[in-house]
N, C-alpha and C. Protein backbone atom coordinates (compact mmCIF):
# COMPACT_ATOMS: atom_id res chain seq x y z
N UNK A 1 -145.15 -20.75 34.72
CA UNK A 1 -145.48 -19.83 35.82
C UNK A 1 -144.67 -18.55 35.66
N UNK A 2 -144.99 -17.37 36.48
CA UNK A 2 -144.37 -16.34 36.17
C UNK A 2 -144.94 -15.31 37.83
N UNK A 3 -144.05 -14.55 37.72
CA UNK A 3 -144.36 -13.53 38.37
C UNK A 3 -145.03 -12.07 38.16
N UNK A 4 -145.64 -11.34 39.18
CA UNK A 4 -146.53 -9.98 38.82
C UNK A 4 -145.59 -9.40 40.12
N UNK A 5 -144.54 -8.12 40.22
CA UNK A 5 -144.68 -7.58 41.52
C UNK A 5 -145.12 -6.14 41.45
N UNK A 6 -145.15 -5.78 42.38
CA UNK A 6 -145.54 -4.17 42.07
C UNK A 6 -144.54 -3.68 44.28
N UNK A 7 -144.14 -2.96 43.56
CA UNK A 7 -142.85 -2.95 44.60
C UNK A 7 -143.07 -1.09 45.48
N UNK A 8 -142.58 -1.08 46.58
CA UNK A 8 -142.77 0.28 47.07
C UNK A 8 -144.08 1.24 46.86
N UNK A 9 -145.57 0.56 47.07
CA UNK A 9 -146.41 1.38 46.74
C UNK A 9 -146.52 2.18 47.88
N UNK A 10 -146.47 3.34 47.78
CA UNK A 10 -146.74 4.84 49.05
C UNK A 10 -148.16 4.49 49.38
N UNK A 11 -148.51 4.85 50.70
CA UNK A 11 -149.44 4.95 51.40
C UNK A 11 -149.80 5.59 52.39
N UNK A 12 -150.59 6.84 52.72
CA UNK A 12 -150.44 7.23 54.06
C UNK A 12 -151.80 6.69 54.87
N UNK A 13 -151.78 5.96 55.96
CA UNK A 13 -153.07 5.56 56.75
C UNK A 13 -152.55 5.47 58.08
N UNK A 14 -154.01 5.01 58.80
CA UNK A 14 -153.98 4.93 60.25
C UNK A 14 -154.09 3.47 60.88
N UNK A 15 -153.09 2.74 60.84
CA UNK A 15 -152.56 1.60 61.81
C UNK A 15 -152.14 2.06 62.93
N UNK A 16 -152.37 0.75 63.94
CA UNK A 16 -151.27 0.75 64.88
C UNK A 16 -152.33 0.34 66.54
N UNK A 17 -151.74 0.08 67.15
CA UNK A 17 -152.40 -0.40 68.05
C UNK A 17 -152.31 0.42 69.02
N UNK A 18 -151.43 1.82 68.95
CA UNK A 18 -151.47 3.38 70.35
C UNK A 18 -152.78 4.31 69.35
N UNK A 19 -153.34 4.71 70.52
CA UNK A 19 -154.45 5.85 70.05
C UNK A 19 -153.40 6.71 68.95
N UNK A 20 -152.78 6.80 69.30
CA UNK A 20 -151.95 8.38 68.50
C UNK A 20 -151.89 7.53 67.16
N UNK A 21 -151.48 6.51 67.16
CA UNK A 21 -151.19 5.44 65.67
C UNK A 21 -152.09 5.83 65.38
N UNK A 22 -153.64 5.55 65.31
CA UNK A 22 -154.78 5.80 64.40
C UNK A 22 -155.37 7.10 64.44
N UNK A 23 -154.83 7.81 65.47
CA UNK A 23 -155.31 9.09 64.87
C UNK A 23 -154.30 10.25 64.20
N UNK A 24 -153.61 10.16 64.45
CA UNK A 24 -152.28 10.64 63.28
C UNK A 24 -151.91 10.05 62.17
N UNK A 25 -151.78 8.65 62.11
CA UNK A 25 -151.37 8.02 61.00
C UNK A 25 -150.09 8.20 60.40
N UNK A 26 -149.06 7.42 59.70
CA UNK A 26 -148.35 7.38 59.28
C UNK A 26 -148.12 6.97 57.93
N UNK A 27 -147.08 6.91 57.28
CA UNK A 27 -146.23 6.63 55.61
C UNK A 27 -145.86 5.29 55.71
N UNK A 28 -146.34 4.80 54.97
CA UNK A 28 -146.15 3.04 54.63
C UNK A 28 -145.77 2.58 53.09
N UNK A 29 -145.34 1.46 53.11
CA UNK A 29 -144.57 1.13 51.86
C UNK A 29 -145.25 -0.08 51.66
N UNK A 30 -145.75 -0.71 50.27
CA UNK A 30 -146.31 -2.19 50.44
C UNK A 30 -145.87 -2.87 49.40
N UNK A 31 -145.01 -3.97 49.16
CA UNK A 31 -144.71 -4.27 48.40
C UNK A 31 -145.71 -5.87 47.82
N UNK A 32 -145.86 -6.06 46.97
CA UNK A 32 -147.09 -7.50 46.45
C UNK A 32 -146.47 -8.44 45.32
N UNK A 33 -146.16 -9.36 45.85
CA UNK A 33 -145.87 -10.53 44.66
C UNK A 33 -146.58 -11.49 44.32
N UNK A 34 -147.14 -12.11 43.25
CA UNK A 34 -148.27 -12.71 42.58
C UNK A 34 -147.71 -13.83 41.92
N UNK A 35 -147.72 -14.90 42.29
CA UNK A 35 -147.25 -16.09 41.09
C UNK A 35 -148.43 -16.52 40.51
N UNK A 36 -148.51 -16.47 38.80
CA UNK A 36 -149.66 -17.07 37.99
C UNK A 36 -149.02 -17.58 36.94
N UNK A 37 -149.80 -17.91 35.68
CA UNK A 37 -149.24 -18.51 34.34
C UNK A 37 -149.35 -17.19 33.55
N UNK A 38 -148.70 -16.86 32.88
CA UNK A 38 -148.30 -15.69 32.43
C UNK A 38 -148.08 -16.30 31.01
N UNK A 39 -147.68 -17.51 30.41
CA UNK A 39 -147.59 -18.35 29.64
C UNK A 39 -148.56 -17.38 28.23
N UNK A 40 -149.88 -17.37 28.34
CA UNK A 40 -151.01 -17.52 27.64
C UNK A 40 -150.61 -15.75 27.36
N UNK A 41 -150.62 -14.43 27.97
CA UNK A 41 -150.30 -13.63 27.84
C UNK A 41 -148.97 -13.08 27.54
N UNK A 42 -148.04 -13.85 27.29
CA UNK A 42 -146.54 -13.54 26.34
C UNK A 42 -147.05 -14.05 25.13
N UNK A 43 -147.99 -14.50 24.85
CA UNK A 43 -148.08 -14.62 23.50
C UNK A 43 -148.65 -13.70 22.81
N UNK A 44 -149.98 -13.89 23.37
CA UNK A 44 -151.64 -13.01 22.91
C UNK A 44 -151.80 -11.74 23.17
N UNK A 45 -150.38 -11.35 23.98
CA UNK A 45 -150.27 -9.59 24.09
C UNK A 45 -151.67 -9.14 24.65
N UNK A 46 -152.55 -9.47 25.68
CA UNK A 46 -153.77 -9.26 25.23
C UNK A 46 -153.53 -8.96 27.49
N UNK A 47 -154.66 -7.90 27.60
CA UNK A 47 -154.28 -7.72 29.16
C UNK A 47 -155.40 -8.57 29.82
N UNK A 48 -156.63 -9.14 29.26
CA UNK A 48 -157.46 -10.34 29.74
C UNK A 48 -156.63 -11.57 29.77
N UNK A 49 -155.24 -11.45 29.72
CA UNK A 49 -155.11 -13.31 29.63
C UNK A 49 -153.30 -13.07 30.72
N UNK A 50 -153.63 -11.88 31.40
CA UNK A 50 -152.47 -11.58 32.33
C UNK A 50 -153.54 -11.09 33.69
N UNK A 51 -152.44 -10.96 34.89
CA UNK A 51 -152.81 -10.53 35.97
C UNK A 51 -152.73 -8.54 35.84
N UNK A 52 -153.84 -8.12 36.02
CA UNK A 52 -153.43 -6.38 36.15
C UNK A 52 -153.12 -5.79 37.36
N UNK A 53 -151.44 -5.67 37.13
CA UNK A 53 -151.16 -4.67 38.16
C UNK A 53 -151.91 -3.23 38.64
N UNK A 54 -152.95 -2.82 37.62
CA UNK A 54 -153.81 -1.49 38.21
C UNK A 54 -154.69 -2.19 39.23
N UNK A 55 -154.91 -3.38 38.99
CA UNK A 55 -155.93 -4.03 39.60
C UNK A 55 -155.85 -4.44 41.15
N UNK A 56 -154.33 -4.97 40.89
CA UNK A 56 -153.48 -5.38 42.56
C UNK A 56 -153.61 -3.83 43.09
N UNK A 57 -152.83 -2.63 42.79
CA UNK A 57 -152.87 -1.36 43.12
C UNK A 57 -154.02 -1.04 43.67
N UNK A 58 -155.55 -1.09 42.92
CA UNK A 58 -156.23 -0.43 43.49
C UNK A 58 -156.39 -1.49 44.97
N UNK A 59 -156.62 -2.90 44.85
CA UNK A 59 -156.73 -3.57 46.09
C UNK A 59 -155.96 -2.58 47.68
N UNK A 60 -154.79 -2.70 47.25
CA UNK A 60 -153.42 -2.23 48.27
C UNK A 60 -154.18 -0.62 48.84
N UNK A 61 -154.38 0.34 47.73
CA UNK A 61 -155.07 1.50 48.33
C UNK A 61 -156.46 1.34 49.56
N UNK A 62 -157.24 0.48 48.58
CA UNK A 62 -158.26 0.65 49.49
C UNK A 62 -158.22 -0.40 50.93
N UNK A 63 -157.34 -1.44 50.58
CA UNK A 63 -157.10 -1.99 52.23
C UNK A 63 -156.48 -1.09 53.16
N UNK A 64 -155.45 -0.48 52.84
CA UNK A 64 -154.72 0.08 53.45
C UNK A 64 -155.40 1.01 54.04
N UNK A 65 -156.50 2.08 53.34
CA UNK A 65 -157.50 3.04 53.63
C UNK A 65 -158.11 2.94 54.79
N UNK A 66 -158.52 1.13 55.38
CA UNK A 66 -158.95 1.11 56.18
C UNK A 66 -158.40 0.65 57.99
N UNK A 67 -158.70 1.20 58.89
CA UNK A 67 -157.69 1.36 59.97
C UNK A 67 -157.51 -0.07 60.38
N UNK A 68 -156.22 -0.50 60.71
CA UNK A 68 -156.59 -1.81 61.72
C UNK A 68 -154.90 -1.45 62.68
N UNK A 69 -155.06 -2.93 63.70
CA UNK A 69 -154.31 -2.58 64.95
C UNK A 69 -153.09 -2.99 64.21
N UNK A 70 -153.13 -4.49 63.65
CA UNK A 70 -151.88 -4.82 63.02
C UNK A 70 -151.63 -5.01 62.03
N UNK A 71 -150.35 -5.05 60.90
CA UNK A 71 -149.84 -4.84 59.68
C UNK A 71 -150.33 -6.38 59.45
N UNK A 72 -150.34 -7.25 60.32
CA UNK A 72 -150.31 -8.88 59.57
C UNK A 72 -152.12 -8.56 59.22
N UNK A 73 -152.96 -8.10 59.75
CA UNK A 73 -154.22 -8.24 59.14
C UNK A 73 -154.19 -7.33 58.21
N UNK A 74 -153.29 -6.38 57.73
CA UNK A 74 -154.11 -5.45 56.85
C UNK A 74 -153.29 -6.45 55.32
N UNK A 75 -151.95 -7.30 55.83
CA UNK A 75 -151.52 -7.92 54.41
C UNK A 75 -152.40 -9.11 54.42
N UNK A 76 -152.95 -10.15 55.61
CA UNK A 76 -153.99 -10.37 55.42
C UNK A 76 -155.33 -10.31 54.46
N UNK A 77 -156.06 -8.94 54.47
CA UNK A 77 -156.74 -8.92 53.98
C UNK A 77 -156.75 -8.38 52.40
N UNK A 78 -155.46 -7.91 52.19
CA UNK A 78 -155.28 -7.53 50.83
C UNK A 78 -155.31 -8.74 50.05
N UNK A 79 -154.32 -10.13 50.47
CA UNK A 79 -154.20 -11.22 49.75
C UNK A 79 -155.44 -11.77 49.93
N UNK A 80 -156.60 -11.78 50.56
CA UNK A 80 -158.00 -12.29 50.58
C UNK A 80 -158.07 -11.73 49.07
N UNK A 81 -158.20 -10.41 49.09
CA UNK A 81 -159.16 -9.90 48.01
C UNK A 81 -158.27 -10.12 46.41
N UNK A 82 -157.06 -10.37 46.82
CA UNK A 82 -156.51 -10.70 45.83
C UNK A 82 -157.00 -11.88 45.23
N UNK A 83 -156.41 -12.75 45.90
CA UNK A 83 -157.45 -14.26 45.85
C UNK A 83 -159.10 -14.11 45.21
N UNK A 84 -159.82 -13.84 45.86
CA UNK A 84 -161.22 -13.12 45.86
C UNK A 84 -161.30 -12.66 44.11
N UNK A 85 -160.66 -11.76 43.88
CA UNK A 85 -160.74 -11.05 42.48
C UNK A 85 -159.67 -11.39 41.50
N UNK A 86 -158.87 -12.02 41.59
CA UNK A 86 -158.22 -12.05 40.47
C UNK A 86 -157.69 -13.88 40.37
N UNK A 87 -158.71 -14.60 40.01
CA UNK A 87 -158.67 -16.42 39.83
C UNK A 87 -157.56 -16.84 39.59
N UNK A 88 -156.91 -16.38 38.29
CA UNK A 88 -155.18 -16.73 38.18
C UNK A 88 -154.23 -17.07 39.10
N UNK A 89 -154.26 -15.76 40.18
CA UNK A 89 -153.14 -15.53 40.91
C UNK A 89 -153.34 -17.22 41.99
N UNK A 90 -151.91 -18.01 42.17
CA UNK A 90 -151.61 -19.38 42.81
C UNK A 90 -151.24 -18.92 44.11
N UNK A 91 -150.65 -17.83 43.95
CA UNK A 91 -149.62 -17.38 45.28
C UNK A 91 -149.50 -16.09 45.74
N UNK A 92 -149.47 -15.06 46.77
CA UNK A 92 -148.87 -13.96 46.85
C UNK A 92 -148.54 -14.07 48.06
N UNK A 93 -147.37 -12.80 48.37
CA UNK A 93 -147.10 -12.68 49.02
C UNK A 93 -147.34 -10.95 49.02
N UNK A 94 -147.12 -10.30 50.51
CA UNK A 94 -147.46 -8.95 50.31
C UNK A 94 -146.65 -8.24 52.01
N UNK A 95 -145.57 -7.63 51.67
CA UNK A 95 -145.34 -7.03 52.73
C UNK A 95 -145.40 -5.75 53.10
N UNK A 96 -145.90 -5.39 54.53
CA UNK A 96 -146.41 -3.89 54.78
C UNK A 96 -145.41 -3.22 56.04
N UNK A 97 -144.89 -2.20 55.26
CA UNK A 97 -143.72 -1.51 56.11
C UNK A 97 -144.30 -0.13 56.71
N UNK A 98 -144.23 -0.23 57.97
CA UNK A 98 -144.57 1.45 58.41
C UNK A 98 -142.83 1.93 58.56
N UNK A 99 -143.31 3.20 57.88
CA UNK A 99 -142.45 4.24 57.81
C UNK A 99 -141.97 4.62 59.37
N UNK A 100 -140.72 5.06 60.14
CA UNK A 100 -140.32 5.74 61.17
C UNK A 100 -141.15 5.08 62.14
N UNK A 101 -141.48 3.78 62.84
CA UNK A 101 -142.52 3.18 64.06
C UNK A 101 -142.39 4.07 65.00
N UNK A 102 -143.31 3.94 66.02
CA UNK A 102 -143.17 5.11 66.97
C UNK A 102 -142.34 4.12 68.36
N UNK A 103 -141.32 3.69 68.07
CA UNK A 103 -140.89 2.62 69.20
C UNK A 103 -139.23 3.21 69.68
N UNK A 104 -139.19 2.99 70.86
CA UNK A 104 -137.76 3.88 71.06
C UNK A 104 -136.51 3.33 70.83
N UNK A 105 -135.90 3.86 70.01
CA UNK A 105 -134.84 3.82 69.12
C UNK A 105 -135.02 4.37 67.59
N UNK A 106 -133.59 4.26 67.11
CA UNK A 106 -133.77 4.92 65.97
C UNK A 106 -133.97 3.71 64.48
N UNK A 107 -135.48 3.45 64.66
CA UNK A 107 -136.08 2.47 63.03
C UNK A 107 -136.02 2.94 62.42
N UNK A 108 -135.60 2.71 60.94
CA UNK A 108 -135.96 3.33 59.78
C UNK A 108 -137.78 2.80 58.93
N UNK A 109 -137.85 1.54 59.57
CA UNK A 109 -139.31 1.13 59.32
C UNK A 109 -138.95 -0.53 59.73
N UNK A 110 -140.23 -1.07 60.34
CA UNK A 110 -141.03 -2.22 60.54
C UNK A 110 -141.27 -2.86 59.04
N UNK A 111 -141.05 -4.47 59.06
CA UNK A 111 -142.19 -4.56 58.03
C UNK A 111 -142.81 -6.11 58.41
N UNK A 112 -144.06 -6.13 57.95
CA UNK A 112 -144.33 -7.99 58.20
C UNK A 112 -144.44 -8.20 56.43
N UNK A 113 -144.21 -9.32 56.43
CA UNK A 113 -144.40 -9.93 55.28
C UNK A 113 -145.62 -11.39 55.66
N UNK A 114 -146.31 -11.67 54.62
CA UNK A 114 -147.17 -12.70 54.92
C UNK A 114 -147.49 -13.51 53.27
N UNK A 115 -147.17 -14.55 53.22
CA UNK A 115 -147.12 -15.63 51.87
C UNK A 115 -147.97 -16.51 52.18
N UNK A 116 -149.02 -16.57 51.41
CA UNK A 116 -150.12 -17.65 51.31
C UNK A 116 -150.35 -18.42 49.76
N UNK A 117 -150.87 -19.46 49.39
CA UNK A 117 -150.83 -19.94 48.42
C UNK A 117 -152.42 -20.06 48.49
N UNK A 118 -153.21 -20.02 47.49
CA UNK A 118 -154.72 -20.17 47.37
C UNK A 118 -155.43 -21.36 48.12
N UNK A 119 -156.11 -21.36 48.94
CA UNK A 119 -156.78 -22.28 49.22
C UNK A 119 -155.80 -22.54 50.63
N UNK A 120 -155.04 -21.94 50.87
CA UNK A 120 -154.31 -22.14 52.62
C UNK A 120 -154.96 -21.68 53.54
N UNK A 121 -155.97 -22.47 54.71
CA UNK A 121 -156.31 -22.22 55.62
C UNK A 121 -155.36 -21.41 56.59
N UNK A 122 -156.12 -20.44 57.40
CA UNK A 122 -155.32 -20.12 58.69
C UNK A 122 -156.24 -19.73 59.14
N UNK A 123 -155.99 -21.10 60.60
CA UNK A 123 -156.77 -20.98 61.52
C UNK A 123 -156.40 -19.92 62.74
């Protein structure tokens, strides 16, 4: 087994559950970890027999692109499509940090994290 992460990807979108959240939008950070066999690709040098981090990347952009109220559905739905498109991956995890929350005091950022293993229901 082995790991894929792809760490601090920038994002600017519209979360949040106050009107002003989705229509201003804010700077988010997403970090994605992938456990697969990596085994077959340390050998064969070959990028069909590994997980592609361009591939996780583009996922993270275009979820993120789209608005929702809370951070647990938007890591939610990234690890769907992860799952969904890339068969290898056993495990990820994926956490989504908003930049500066709009909550009183001084945050430097929120984050949820959410770890599912393939085939884990949540009801």
């Amino acid at each position: 087994m082995g790991k894929v992460q792809l760490e601090n990807i920038k994002a600017y979108a519209h979360h949040g559950c106050l009107p002003q959240e989705t229509n201003i939008g804010s700077d988010y950070l997403v970090n994605v970890s992938v456990d697969t066999n990596l085994l077959k690709a340390s050998v064969t040098d070959e990028l069909k027999d590994t997980v592609d981090y361009v591939h996780i990347n583009r996922i993270v952009k275009q979820e993120m692109a789209k608005p929702s109220k809370l951070l647990e559905h938007v890591a939610k739905r990234i690890i769907d499509r992860i799952f969904i498109e890339l068969p290898t991956v056993d495990t990820a995890m994926v956490s989504v940090s908003k930049i500066n929350p709009p909550i009183n005091g001084d945050v430097e950022k929120v984050t949820v994290s959410l770890n599912l293993q393939r085939g884990q229901l949540v009801n």
